[in-house]
Each structure stands twice: as C-alpha cells, then as structure tokens.
N, C-alpha and C. Protein backbone atom coordinates (compact mmCIF):
# COMPACT_ATOMS: atom_id res chain seq x y z
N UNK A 1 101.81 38.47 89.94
CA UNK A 1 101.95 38.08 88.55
C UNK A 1 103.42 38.21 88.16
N UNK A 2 104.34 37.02 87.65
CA UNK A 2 105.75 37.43 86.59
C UNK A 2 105.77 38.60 86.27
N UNK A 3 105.96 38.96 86.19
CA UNK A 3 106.33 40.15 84.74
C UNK A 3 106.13 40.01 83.48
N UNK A 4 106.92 39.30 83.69
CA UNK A 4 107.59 39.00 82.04
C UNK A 4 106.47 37.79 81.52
N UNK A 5 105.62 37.14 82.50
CA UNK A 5 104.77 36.52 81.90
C UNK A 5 103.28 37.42 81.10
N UNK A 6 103.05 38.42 82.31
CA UNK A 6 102.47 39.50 81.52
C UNK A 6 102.44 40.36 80.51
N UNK A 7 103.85 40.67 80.46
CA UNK A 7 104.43 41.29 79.14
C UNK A 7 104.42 40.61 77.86
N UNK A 8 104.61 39.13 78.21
CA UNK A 8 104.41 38.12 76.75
C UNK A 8 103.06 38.40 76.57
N UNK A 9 101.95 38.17 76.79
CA UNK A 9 100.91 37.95 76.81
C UNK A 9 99.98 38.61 76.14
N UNK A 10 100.66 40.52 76.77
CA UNK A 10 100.50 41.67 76.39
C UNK A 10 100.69 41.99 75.15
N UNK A 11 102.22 41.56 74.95
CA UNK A 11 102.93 42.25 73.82
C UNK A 11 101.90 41.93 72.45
N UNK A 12 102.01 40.12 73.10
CA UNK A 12 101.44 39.46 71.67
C UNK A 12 99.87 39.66 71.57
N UNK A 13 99.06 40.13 72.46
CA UNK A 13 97.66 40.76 72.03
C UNK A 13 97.82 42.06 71.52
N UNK A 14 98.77 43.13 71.93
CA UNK A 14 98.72 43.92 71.43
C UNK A 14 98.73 43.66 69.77
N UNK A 15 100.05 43.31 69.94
CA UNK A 15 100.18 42.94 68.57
C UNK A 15 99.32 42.36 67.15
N UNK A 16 98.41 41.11 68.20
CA UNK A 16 96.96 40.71 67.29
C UNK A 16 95.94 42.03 67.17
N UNK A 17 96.11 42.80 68.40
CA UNK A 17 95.08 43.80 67.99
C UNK A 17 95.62 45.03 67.33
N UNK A 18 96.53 45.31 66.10
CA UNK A 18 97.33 45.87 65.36
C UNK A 18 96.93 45.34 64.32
N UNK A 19 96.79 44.01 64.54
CA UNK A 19 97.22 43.46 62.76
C UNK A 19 95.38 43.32 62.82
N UNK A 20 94.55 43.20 63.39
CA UNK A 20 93.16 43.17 63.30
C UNK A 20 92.63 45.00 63.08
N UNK A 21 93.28 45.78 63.56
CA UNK A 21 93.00 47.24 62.96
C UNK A 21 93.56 47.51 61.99
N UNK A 22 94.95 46.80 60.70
CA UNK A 22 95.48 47.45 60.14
C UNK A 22 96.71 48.35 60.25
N UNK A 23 96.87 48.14 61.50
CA UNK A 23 97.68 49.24 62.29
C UNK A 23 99.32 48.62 62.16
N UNK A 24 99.33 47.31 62.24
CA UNK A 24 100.95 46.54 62.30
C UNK A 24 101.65 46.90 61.45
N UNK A 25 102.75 47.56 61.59
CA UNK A 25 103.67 48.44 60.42
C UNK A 25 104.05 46.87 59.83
N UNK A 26 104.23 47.41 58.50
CA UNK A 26 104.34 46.77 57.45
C UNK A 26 106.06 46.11 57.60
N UNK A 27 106.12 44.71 57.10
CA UNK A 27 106.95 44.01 57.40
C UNK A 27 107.79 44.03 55.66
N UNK A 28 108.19 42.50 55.73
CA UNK A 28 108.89 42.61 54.09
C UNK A 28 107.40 42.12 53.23
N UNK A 29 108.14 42.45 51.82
CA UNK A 29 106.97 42.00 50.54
C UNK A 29 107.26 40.13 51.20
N UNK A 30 106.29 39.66 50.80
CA UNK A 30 106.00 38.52 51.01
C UNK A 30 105.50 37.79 52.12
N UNK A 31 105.22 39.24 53.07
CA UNK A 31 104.87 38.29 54.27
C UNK A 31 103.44 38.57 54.23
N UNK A 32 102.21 37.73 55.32
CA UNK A 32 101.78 36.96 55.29
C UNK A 32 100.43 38.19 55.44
N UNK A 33 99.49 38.45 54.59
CA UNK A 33 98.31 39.84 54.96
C UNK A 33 98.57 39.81 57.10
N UNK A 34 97.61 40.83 57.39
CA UNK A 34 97.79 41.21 58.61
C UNK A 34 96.44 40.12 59.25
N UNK A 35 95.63 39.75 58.50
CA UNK A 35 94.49 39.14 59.09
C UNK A 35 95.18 37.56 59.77
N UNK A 36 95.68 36.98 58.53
CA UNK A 36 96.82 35.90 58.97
C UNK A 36 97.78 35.61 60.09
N UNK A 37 98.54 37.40 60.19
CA UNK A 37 99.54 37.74 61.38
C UNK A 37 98.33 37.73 62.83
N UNK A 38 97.46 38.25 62.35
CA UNK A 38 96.74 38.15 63.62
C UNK A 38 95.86 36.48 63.92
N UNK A 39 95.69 35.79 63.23
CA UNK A 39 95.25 34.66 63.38
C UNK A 39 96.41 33.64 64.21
N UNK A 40 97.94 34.08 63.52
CA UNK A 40 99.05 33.42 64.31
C UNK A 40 99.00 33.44 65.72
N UNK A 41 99.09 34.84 66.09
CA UNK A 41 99.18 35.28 67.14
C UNK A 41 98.70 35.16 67.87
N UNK A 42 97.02 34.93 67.81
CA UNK A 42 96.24 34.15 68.57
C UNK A 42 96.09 32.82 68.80
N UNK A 43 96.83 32.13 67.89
CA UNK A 43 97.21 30.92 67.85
C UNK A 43 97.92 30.72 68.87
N UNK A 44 98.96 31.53 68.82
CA UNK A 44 99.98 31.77 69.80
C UNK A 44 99.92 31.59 71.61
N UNK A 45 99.00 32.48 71.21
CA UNK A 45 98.02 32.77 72.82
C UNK A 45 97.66 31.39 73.16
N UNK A 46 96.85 31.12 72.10
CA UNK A 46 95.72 29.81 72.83
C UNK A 46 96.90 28.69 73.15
N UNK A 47 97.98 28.45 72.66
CA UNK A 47 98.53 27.44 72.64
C UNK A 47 99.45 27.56 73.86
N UNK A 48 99.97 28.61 74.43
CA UNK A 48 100.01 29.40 75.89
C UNK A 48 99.39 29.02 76.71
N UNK A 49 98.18 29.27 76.95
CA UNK A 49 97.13 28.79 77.64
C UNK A 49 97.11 27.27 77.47
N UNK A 50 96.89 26.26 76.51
CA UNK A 50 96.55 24.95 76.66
C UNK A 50 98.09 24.21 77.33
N UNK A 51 99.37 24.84 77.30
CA UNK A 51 100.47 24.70 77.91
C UNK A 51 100.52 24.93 79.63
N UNK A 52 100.33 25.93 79.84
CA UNK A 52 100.52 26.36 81.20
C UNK A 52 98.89 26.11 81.88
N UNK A 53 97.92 25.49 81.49
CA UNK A 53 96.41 25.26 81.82
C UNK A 53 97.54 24.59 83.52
N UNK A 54 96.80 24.69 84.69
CA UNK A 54 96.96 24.77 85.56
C UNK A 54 98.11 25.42 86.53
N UNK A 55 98.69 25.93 85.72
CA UNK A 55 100.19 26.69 86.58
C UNK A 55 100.19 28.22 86.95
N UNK A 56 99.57 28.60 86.33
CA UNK A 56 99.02 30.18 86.20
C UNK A 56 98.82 30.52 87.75
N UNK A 57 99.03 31.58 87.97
CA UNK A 57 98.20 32.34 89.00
C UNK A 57 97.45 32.87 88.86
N UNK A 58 96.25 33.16 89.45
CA UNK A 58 94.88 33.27 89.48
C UNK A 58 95.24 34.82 87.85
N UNK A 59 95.46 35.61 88.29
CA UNK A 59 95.63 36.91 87.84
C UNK A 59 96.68 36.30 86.66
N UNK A 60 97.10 35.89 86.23
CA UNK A 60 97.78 35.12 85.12
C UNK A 60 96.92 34.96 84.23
N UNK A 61 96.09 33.57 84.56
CA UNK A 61 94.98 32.72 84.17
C UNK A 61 94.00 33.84 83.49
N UNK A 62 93.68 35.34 84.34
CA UNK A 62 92.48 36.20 83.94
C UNK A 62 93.68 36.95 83.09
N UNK A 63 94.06 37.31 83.24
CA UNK A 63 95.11 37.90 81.82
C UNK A 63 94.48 37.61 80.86
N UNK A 64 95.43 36.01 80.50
CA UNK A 64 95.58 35.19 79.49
C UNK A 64 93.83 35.36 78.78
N UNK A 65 92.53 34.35 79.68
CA UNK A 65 91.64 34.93 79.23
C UNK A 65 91.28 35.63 78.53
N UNK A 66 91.37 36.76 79.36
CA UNK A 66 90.55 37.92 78.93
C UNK A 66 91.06 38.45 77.48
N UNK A 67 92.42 38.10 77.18
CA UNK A 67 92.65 38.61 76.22
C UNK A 67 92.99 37.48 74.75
N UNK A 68 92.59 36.82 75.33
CA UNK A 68 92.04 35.09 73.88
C UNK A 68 90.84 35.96 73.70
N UNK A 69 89.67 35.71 75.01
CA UNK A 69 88.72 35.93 74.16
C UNK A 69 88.00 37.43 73.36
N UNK A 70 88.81 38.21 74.15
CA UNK A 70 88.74 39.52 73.07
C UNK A 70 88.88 39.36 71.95
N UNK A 71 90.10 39.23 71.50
CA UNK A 71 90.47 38.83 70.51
C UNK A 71 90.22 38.03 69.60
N UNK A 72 89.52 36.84 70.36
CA UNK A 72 88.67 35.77 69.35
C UNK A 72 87.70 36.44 68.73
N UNK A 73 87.01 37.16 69.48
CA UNK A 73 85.52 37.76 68.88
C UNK A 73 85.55 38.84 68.43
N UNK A 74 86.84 39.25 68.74
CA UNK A 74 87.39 40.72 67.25
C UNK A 74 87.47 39.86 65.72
N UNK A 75 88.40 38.86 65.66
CA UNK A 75 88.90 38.29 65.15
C UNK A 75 87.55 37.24 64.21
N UNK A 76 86.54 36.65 64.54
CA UNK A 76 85.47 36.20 63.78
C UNK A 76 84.35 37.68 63.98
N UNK A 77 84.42 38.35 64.56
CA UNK A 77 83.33 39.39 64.28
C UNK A 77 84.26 40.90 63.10
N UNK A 78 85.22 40.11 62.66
CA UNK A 78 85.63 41.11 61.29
C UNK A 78 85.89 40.20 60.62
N UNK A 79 85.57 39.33 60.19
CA UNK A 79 85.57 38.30 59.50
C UNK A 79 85.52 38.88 57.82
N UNK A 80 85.95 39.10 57.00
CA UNK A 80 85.21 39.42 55.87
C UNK A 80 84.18 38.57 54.70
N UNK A 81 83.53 39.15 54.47
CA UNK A 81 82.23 38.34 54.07
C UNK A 81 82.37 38.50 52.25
C-alpha cells in the first residue's frame, strides 16, 4: 500500500468520524455544523474512490471501502429525526 495513499484516506475518515461524534474541535464562527463537515468528507472519500475505481491495490481498494461504508451507515444511522 502508498503510504501516503493510506494516510489520506485515514486522515479524512478519521476526521468524518469526529465531526459525526461531535468531537472535531471547533473551527471559525461561520463554518459549516459538524454533521455537514462530515457529509463533505465523505463526499470526499466517495469521489476518491469513483476517481481511482480501478488503480488501487487490492489493500487500497479494502481501505477505501471499508471506510465509505462505515461511515455511510454512521452517517444515515444518526440521522436526526
């Protein structure tokens, strides 16, 4: 696996899974609630994935995965109602 392809990948799930606990230290007044920051971010991801869709190495590819769809189903299973 890159490195540094893992580390992107990482950073920015971590990061969705911060702003989906509440946890993402607070930025300036005006920016965007944390539910939003985390919707980006997964945006982010998926659009990663629909970019590099065949270039990945195997262990890349399950990275990337595994951590869209965590995150997807964090992300509609806190949905607020």
């Amino acid at each position: 696996m890159n490195p540094h392809f893992g580390s992107l990948v990482t950073g920015l799930a971590h990061q969705a899974d911060q702003a989906l606990n509440g946890t993402l230290p607070s930025g300036t007044p005006g920016d965007p609630p944390p539910r939003e920051v985390a919707r980006t971010l997964i945006d982010t991801l998926g659009m990663l994935e629909t970019k590099t869709r065949g270039q990945l190495e195997a262990d890349e590819q399950q990275l990337l995965t595994t951590a869209l769809t965590a995150l997807r189903f964090r992300f509609v299973s806190t949905e607020p109602k």
